[in-house]
Protein backbone atom coordinates (compact mmCIF):
# COMPACT_ATOMS: atom_id res chain seq x y z
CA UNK A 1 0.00 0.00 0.00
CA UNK A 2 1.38 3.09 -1.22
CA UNK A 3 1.83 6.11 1.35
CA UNK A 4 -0.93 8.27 -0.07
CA UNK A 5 -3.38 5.15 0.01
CA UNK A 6 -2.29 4.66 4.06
CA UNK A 7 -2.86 8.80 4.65
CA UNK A 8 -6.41 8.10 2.88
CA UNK A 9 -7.45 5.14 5.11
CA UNK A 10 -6.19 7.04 8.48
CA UNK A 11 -8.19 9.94 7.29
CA UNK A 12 -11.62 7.60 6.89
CA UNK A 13 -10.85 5.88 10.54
CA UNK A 14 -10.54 9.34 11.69
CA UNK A 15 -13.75 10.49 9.85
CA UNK A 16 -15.67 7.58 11.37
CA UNK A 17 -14.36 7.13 15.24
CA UNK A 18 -15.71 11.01 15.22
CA UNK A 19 -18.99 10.25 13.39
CA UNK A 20 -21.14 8.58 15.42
CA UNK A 21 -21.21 11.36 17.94
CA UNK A 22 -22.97 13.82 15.02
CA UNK A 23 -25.44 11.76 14.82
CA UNK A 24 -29.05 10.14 15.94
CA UNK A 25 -29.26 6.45 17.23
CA UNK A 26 -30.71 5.18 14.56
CA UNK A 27 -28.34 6.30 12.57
CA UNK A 28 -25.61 5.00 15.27
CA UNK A 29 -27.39 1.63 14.79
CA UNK A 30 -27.10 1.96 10.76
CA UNK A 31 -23.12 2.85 11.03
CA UNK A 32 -22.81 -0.79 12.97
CA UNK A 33 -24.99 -2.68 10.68
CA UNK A 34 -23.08 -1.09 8.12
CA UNK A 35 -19.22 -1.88 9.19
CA UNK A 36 -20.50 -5.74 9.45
CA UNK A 37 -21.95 -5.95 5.99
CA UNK A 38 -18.92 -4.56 4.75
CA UNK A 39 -16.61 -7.71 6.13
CA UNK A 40 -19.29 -9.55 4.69
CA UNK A 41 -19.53 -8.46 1.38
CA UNK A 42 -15.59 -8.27 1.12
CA UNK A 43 -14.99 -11.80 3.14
CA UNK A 44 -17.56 -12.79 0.09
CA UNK A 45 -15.60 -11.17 -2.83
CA UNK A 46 -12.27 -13.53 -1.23
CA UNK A 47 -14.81 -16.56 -2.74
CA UNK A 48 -15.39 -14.79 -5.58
CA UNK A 49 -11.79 -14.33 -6.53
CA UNK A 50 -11.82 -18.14 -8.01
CA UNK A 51 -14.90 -17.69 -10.27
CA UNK A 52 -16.90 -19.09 -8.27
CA UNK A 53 -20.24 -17.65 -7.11
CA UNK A 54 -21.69 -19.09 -3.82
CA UNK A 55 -24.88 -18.54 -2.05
CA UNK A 56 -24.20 -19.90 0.83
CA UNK A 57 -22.04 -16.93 2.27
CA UNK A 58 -25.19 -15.71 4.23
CA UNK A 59 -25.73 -18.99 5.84
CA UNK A 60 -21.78 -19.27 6.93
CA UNK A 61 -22.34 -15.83 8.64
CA UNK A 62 -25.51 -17.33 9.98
CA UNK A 63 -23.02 -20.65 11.57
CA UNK A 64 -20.99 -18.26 13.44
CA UNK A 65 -24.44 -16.53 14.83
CA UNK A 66 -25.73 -19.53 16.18
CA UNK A 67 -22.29 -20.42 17.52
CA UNK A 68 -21.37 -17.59 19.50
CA UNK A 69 -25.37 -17.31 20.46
CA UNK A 70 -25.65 -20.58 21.97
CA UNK A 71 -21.95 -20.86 23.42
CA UNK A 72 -22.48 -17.38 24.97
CA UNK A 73 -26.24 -18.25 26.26
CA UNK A 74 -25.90 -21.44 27.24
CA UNK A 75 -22.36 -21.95 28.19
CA UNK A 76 -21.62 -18.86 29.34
CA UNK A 77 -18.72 -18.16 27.63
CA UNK A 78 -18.09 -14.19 26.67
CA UNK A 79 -18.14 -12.96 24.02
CA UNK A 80 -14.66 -12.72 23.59
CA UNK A 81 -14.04 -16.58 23.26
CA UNK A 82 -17.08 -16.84 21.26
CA UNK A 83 -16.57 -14.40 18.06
CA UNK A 84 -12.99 -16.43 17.11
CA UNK A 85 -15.07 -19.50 17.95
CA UNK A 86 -17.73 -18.39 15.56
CA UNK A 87 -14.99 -18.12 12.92
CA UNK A 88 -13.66 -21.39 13.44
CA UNK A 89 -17.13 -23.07 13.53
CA UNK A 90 -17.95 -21.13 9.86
CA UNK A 91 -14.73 -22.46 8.58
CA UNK A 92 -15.05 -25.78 9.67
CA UNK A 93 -18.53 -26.08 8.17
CA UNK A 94 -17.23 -24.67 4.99
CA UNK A 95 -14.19 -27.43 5.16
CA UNK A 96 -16.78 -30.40 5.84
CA UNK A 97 -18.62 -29.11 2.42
CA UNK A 98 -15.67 -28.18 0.14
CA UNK A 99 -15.16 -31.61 -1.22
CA UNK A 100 -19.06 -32.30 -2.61
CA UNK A 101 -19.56 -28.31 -3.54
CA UNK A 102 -16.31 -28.31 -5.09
CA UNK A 103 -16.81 -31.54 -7.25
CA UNK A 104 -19.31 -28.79 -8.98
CA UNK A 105 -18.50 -25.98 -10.80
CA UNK A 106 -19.86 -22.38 -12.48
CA UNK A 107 -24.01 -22.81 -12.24
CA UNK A 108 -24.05 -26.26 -10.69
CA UNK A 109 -22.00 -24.60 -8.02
CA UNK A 110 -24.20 -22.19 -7.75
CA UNK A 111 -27.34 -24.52 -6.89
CA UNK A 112 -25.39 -26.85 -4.83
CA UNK A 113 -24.33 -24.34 -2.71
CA UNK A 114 -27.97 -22.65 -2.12
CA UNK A 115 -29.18 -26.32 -1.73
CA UNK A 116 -26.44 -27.14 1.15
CA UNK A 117 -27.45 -23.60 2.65
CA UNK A 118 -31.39 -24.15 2.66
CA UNK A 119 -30.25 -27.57 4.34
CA UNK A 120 -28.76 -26.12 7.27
CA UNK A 121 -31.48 -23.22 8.05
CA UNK A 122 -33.75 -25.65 7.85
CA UNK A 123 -31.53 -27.53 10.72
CA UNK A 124 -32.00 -24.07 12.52
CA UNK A 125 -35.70 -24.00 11.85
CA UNK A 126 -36.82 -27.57 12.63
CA UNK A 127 -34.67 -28.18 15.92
CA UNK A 128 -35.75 -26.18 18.54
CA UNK A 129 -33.47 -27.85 21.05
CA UNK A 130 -31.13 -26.45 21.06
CA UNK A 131 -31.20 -24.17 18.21
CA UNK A 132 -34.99 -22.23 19.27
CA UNK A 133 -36.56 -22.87 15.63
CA UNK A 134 -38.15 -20.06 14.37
CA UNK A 135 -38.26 -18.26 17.31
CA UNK A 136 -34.48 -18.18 17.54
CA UNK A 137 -32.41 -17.59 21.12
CA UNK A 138 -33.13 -14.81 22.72
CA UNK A 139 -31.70 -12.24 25.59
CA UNK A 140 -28.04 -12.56 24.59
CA UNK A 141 -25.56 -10.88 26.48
CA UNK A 142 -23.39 -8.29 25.05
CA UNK A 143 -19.77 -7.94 24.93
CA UNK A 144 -17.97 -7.01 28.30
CA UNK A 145 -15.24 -5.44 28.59
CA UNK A 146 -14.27 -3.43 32.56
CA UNK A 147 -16.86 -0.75 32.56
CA UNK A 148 -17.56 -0.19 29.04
CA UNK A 149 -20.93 -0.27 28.33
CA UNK A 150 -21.39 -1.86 25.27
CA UNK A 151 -25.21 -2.27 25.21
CA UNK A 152 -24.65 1.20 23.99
CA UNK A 153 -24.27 1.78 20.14
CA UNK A 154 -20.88 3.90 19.85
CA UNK A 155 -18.97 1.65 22.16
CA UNK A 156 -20.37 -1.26 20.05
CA UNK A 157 -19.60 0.48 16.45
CA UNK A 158 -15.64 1.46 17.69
CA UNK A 159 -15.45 -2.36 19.06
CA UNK A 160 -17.02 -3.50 15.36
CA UNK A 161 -14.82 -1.07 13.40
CA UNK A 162 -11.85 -2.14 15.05
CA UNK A 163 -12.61 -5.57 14.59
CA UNK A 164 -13.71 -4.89 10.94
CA UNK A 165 -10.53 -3.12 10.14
CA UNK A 166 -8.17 -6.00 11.42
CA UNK A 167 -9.86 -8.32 9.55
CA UNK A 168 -9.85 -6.35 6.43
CA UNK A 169 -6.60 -5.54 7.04
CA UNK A 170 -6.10 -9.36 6.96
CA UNK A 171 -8.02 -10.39 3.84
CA UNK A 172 -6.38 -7.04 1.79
CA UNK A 173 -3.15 -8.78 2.61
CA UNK A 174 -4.02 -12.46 1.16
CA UNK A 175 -5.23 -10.60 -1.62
CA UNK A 176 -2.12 -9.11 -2.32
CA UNK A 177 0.11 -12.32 -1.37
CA UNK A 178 1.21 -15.04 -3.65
CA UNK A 179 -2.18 -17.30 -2.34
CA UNK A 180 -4.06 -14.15 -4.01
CA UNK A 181 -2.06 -13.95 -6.58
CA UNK A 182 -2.65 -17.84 -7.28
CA UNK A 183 -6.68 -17.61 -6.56
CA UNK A 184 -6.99 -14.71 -9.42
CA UNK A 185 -5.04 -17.29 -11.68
CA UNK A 186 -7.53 -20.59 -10.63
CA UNK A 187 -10.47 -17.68 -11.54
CA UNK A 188 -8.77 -16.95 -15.12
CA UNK A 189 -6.72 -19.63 -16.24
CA UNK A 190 -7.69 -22.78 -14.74
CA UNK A 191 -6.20 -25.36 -16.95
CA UNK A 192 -2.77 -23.26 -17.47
CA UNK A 193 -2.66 -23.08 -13.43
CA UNK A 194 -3.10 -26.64 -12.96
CA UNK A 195 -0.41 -27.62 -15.77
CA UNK A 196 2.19 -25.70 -13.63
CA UNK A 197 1.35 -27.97 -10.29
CA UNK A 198 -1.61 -25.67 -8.76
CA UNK A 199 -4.13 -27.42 -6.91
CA UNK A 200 -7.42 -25.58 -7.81
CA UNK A 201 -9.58 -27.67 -5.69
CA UNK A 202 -7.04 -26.78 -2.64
CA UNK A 203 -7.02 -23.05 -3.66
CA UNK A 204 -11.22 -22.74 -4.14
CA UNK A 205 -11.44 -24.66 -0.99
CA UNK A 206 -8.81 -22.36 1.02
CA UNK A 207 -11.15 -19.16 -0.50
CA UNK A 208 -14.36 -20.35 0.91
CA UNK A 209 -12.70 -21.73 4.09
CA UNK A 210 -11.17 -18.18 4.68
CA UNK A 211 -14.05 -16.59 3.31
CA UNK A 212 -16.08 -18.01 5.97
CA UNK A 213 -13.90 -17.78 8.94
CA UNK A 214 -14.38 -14.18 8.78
CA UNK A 215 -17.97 -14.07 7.69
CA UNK A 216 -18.88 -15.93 11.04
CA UNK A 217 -17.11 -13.29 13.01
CA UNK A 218 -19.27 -10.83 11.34
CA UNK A 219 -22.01 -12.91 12.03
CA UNK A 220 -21.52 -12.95 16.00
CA UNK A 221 -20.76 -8.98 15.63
CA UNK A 222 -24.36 -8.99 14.54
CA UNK A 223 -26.55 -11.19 16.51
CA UNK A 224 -24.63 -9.76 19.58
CA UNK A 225 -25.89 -6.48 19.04
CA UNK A 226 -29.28 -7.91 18.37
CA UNK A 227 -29.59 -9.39 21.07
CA UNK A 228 -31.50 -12.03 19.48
CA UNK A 229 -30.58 -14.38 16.48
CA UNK A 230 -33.25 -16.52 14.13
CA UNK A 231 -33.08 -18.36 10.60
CA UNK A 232 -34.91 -15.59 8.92
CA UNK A 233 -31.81 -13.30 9.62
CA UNK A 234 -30.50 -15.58 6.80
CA UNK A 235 -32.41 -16.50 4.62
CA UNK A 236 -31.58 -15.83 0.33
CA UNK A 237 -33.49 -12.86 0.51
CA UNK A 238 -30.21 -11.74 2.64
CA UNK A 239 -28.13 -13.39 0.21
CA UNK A 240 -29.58 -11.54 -2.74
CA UNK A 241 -28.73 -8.67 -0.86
CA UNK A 242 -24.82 -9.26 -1.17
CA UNK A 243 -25.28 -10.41 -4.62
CA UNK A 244 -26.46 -6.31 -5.48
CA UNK A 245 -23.69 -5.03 -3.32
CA UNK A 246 -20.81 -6.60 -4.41
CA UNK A 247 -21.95 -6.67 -8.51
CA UNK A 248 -23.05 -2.64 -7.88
CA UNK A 249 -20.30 -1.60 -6.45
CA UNK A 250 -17.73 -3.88 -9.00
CA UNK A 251 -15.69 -7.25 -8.23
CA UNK A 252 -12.64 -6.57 -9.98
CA UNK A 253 -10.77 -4.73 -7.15
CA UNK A 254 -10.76 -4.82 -3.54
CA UNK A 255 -12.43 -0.91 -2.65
CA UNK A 256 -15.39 -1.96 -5.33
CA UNK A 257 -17.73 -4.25 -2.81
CA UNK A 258 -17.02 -1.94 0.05
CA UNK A 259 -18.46 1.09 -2.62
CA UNK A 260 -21.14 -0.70 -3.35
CA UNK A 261 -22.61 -1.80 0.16
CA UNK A 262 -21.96 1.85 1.37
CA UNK A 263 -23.58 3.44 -1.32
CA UNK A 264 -26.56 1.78 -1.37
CA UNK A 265 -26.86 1.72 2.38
CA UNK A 266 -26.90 5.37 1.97
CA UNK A 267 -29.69 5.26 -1.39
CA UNK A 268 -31.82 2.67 1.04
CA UNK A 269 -31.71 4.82 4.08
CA UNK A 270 -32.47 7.79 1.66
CA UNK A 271 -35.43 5.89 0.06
CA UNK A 272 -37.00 5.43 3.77
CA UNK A 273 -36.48 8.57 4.97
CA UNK A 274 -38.38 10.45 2.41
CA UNK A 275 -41.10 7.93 2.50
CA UNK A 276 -41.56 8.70 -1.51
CA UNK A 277 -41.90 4.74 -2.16
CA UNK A 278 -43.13 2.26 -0.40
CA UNK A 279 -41.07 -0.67 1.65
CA UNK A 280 -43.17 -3.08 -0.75
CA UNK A 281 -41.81 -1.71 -3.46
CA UNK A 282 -37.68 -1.19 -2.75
CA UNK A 283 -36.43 -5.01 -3.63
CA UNK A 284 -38.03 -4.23 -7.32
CA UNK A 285 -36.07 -0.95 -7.14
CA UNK A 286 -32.84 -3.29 -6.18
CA UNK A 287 -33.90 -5.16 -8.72
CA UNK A 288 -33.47 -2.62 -10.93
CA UNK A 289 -30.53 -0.43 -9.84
CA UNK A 290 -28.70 -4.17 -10.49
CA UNK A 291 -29.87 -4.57 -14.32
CA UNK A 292 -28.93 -1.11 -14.61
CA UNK A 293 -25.91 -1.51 -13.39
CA UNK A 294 -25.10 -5.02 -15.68
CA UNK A 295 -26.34 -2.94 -18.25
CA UNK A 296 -24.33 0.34 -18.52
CA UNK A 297 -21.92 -0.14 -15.84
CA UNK A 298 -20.12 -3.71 -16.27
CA UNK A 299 -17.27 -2.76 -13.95
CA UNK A 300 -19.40 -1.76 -11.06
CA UNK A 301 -19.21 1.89 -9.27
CA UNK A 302 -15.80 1.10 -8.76
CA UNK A 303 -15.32 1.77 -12.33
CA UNK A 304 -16.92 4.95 -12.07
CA UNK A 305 -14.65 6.19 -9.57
CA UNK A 306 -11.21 4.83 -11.62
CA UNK A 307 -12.28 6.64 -14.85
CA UNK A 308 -13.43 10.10 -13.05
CA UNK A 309 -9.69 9.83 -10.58
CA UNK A 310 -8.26 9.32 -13.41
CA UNK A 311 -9.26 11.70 -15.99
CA UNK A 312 -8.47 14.55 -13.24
CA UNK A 313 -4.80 12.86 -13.07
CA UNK A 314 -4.90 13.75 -16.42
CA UNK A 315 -6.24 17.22 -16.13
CA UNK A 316 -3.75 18.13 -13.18
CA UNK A 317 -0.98 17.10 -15.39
């Protein structure tokens, strides 16, 4: 990362550890929701980075909900011990389903992976014991931490952003290492990769493994703050959410999900607030802000941004 880029990134942490104080508590409770569906959308675009397009990233987020839920609640653990725990419990799940998802590729991975997702809400939905069915677990206890009151929302978003930053931090740097480096080459050139020794099935599986890990810890940062975590939190409706974010805001860089779930986070919040159209009628609106966005802007927001930066380079020079 180049020392403009670092300056640029200081300057946003800055911008948002001041934030929260200009603003109402709903709006404290959006910047929260907010910093967790960005690890999710860019934990996601880590599985993406091989070709191949899951929808079971919800339901992995979903794992390390119930974990940290139910290991918090029942065990007593805090949360502390349970949000790695999540992680782990995500990845393992992911690890257990590699080798029959992963025997598919392209659109039959694409239904295998729904169907193995749909399999284990339903797990969530049909069990109550000890999973609460529909109903979910309730009354669970928030992070503690000396006397920082973390039922509070700006001690909750500065412990989210600070976990959200480390683990971006984490994922920006596989991205950029020789493993990212060799899961851009499975995505592209598949057959060349293999002919030089790469094991693609390793590599995919190491994507969604990771990819998981970190979508569970966004997952107990959630249901924490809840207070209350049930299968409808993750269902495909959910899913179809991070589809829109992540093909809005562009795939082809790291910055492009993270565009696209803040800005439209910002057009959603804008839609309610003016009450000009109904909440009946904003997933057709999704619906089409994405086929625009296929349509005149293959390369996302993100693409947007790169040609306007760009063009005033050229102007300032």
């Amino acid at each position: 990362m180049s020392i403009k880029n670092l300056i640029i990134c200081i300057a946003i942490l800055a911008g948002l550890v001041v934030l929260p104080h200009f603003l109402q508590y709903q709006f404290q409770d959006l910047l929260i929701f907010l910093a967790v569906n960005v690890l999710v959308v860019v934990s996601y675009r880590l599985v993406t980075l091989t070709g191949e397009w899951s929808l079971i990233h919800i339901i992995m987020m979903g794992v390390g909900a119930y974990t940290s839920a139910m290991l918090s609640k029942m065990a007593g653990f805090p949360f502390w011990v349970t949000m790695p725990i999540a992680g782990l419990s995500s990845a393992a799940i992911a690890a257990v389903l590699c080798f029959p998802l992963f025997r598919m590729t392209q659109f039959y991975f694409l239904i295998g992976s729904f169907a193995a997702g749909e399999a284990i809400r339903l797990v969530w939905i049909y069990f109550i014991d000890p999973f609460g069915g529909t109903s979910g677990i309730n009354n669970l206890p928030a992070p503690e931490l000396g006397d920082i009151d973390f039922y509070s929302p700006i001690p909750y978003f500065y412990m989210t952003l600070a976990v959200v930053t480390f683990s971006l931090f984490i994922l920006y740097r596989i991205e950029i290492s020789r493993i990212g480096l060799t899961l851009n080459a499975v995505h592209w050139k598949a057959p060349l990769a293999e002919s030089v020794g790469v094991d693609t099935w390793k590599y995919r599986s190491l994507a969604l493994i990771a990819g998981s890990f970190f979508v569970g810890i966004a997952g107990a940062l959630k249901v924490h703050y809840l207070g209350v975590v049930t299968p409808n939190q993750f269902g495909v409706g959910v899913m179809v959410f991070v589809l829109i974010w992540v093909i809005v805001g562009g795939y082809a860089s790291f910055i492009g999900p993270i565009i696209g779930v803040v800005a439209l986070t910002i057009f959603d919040q804008a839609l309610r607030i003016s009450g000009v159209v109904e909440p009946d009628v904003q997933p057709a609106i999704y619906g089409a802000v994405l086929i625009a966005s296929i349509l005149f802007m293959p390369e996302g927001l993100e693409g947007i941004a790169k040609r306007f930066f760009s063009k005033a380079k050229g102007d300032s020079a």
